[in-house]
N, C-alpha and C. Protein backbone atom coordinates (compact mmCIF):
# COMPACT_ATOMS: atom_id res chain seq x y z
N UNK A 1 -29.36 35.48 -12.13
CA UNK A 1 -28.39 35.77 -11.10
C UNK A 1 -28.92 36.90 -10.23
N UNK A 2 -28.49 36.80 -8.60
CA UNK A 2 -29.40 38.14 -8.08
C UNK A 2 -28.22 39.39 -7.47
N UNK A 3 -28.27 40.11 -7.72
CA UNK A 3 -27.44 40.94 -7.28
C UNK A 3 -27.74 41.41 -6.51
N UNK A 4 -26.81 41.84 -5.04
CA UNK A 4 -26.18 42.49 -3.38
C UNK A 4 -26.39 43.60 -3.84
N UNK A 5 -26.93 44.90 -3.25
CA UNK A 5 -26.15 45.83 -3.44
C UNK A 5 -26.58 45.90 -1.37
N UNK A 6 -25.77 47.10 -0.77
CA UNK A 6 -25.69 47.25 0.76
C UNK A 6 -26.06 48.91 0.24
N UNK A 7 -27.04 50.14 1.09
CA UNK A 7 -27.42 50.79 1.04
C UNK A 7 -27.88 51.27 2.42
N UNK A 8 -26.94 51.94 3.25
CA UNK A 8 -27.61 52.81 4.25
C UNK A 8 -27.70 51.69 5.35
N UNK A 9 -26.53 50.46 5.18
CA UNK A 9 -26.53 49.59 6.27
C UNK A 9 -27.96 48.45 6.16
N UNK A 10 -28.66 48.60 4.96
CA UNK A 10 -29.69 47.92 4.70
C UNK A 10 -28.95 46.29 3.33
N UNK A 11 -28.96 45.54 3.65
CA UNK A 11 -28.81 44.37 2.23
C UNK A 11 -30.72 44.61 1.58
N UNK A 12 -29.69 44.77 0.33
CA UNK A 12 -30.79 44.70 -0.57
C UNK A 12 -30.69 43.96 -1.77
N UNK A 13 -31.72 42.84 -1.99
CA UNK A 13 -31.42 41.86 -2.99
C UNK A 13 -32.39 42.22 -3.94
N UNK A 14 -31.72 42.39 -5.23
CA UNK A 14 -32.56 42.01 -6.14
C UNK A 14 -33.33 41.17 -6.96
N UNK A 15 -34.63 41.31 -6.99
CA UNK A 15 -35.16 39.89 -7.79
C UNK A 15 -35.87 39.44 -6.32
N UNK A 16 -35.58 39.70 -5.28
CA UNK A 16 -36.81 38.89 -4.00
C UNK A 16 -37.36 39.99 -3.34
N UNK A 17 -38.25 39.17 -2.72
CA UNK A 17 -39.17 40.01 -1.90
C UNK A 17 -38.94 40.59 -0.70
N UNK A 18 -39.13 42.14 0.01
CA UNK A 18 -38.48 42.07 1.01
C UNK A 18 -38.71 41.35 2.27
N UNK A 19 -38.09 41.18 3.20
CA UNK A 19 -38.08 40.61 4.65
C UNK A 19 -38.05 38.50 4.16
N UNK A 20 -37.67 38.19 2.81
CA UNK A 20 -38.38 37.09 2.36
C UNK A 20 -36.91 36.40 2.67
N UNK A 21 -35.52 37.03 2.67
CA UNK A 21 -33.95 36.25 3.66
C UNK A 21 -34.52 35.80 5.23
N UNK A 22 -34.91 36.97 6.11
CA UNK A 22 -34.84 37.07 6.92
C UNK A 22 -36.18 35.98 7.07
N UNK A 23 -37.25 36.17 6.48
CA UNK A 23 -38.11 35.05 7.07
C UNK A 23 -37.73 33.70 6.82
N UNK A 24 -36.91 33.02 6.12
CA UNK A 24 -36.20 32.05 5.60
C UNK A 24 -35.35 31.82 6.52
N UNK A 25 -34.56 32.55 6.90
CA UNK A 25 -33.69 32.38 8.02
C UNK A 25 -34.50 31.94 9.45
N UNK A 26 -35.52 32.37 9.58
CA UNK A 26 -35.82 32.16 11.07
C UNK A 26 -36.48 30.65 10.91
N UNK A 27 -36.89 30.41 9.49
CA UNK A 27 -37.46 29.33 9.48
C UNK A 27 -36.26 28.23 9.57
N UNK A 28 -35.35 28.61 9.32
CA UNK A 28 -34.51 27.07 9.03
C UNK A 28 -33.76 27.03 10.87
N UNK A 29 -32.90 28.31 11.19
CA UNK A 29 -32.98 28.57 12.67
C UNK A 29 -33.85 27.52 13.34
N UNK A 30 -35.42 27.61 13.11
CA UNK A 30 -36.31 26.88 14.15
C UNK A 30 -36.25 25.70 13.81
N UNK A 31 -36.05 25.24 12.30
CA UNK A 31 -36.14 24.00 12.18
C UNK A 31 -34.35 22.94 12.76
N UNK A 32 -33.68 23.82 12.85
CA UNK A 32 -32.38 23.20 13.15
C UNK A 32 -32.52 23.18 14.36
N UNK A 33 -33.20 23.93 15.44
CA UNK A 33 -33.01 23.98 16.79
C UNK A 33 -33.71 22.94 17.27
N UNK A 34 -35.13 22.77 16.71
CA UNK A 34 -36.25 21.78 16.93
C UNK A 34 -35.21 20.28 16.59
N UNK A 35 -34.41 20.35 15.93
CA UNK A 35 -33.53 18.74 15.25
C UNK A 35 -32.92 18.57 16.11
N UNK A 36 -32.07 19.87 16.73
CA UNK A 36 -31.02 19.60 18.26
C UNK A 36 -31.30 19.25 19.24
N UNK A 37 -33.06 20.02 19.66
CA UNK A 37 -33.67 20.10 21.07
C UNK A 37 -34.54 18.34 21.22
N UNK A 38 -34.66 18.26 20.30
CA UNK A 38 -35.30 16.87 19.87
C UNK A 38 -34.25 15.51 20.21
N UNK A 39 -33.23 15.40 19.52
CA UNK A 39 -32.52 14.88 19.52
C UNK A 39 -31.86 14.72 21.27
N UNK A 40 -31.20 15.58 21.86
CA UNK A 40 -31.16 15.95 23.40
C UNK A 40 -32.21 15.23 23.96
N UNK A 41 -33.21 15.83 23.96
CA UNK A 41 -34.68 15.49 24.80
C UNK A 41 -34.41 13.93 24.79
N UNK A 42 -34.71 13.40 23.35
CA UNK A 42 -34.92 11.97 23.52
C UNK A 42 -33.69 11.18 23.93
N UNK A 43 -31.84 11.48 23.30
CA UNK A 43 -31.24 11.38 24.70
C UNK A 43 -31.36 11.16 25.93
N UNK A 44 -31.34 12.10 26.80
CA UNK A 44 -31.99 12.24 27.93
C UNK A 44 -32.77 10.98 28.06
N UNK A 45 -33.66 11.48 27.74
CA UNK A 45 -34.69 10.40 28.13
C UNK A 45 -34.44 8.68 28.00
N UNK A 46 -34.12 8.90 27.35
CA UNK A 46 -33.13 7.41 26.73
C UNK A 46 -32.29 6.96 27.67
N UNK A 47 -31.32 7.80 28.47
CA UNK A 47 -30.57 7.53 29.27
C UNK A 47 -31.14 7.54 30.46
N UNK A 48 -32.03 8.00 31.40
CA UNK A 48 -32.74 8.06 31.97
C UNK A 48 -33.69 6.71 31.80
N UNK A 49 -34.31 6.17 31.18
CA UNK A 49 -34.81 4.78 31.13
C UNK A 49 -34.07 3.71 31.30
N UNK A 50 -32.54 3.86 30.84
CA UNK A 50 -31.61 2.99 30.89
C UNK A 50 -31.00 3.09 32.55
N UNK A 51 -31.63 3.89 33.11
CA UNK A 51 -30.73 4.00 34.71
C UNK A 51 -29.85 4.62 34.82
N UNK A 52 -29.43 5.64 33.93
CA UNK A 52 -28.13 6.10 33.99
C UNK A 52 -28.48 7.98 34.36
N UNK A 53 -27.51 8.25 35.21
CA UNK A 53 -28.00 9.52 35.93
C UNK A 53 -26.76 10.61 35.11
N UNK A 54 -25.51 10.02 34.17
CA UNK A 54 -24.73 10.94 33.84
C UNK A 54 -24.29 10.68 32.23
N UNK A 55 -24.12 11.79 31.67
CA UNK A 55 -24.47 11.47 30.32
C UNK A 55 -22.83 12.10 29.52
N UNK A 56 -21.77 11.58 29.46
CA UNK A 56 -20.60 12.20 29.60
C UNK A 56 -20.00 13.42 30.30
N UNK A 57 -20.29 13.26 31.56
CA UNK A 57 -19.91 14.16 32.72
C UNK A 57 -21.15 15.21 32.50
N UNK A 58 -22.21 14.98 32.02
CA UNK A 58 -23.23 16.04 32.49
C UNK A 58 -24.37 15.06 32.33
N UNK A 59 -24.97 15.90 33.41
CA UNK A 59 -26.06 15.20 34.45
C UNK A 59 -27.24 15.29 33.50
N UNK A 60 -27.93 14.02 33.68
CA UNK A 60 -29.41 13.81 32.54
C UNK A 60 -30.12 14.87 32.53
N UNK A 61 -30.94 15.63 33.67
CA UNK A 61 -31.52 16.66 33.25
C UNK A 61 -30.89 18.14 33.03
N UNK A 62 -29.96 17.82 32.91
CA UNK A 62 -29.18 19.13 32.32
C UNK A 62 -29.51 18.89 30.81
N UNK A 63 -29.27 17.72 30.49
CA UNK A 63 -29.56 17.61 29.35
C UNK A 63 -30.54 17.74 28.70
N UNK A 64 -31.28 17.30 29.24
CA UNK A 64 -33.11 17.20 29.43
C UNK A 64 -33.09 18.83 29.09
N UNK A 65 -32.95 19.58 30.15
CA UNK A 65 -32.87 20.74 29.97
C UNK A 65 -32.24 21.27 28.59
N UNK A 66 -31.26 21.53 28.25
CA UNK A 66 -30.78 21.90 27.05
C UNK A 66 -31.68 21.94 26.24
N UNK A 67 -31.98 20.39 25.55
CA UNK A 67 -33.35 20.12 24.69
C UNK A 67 -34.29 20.74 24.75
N UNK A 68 -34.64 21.06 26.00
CA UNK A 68 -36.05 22.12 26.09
C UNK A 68 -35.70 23.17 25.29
N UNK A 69 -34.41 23.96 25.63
CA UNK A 69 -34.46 25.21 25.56
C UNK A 69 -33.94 25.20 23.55
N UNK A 70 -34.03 24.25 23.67
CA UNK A 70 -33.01 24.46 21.80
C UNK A 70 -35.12 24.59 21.53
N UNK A 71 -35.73 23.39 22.00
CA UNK A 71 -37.57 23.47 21.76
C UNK A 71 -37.66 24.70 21.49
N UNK A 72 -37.96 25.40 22.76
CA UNK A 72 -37.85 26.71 22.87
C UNK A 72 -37.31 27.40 21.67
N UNK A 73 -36.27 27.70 21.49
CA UNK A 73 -35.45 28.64 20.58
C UNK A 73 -36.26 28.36 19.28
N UNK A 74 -36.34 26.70 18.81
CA UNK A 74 -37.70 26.46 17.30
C UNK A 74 -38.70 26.89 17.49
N UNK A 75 -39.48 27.44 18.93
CA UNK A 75 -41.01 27.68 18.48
C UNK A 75 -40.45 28.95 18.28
N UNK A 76 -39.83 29.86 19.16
CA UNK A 76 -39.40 31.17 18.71
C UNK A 76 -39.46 31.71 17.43
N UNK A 77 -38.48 31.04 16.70
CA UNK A 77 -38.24 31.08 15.63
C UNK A 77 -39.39 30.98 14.50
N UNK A 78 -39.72 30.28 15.09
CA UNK A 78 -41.26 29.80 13.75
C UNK A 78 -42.13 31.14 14.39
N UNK A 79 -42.28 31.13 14.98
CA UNK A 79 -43.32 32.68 16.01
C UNK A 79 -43.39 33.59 14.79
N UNK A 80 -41.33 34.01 14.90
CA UNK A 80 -40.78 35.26 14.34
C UNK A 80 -40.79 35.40 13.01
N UNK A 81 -40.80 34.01 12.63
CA UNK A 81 -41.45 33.86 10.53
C UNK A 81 -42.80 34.44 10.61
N UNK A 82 -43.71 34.13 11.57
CA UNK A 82 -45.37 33.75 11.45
C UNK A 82 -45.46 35.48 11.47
N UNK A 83 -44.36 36.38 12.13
CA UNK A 83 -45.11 37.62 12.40
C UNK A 83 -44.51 38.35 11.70
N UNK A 84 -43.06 37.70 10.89
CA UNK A 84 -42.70 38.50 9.43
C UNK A 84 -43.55 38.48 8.32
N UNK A 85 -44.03 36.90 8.72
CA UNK A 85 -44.95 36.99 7.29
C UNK A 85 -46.09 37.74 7.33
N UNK A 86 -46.71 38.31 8.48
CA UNK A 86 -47.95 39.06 8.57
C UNK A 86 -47.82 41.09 8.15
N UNK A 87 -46.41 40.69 8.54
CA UNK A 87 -46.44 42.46 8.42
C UNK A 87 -46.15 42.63 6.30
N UNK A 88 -45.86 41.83 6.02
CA UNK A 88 -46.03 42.09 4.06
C UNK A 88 -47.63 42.44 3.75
């Protein structure tokens, strides 16, 4: 079992390694955003092949757009693991 304790506004777990929540977190973050931005994108695009310029009252490359930016937010994320994991 791992025990919380909070110290000076710091979480501190016992039994793991430090920064090893927080790099976990950014990893799943990127991987959920990459599932959203993905998903959108090919939307989009989907609808856009089909001829269609509106995608329940918002416009294909808005959508298009969105997807990018969720892209965006997963490489971020994976970045911010790659440079937690360097500073251990």
């Amino acid at each position: 079992m791992l025990r919380v304790a909070a110290a000076a506004g710091h979480i501190v777990v016992a039994g793991l390694k430090r920064g090893y929540l927080m790099g976990t977190m950014l990893i799943w973050i990127g991987r959920s955003a990459g599932i959203v931005g993905l998903a959108l994108f090919g939307l989009a695009v989907e609808a856009r092949l089909a001829g269609m310029y509106w995608i329940r009252g918002f416009q294909v490359g808005t959508v298009l757009q969105a997807g990018m930016a969720c892209m965006l937010v997963a490489c971020l994320g994976y970045v911010a693991a790659l440079a937690e994991t360097s500073k251990r």
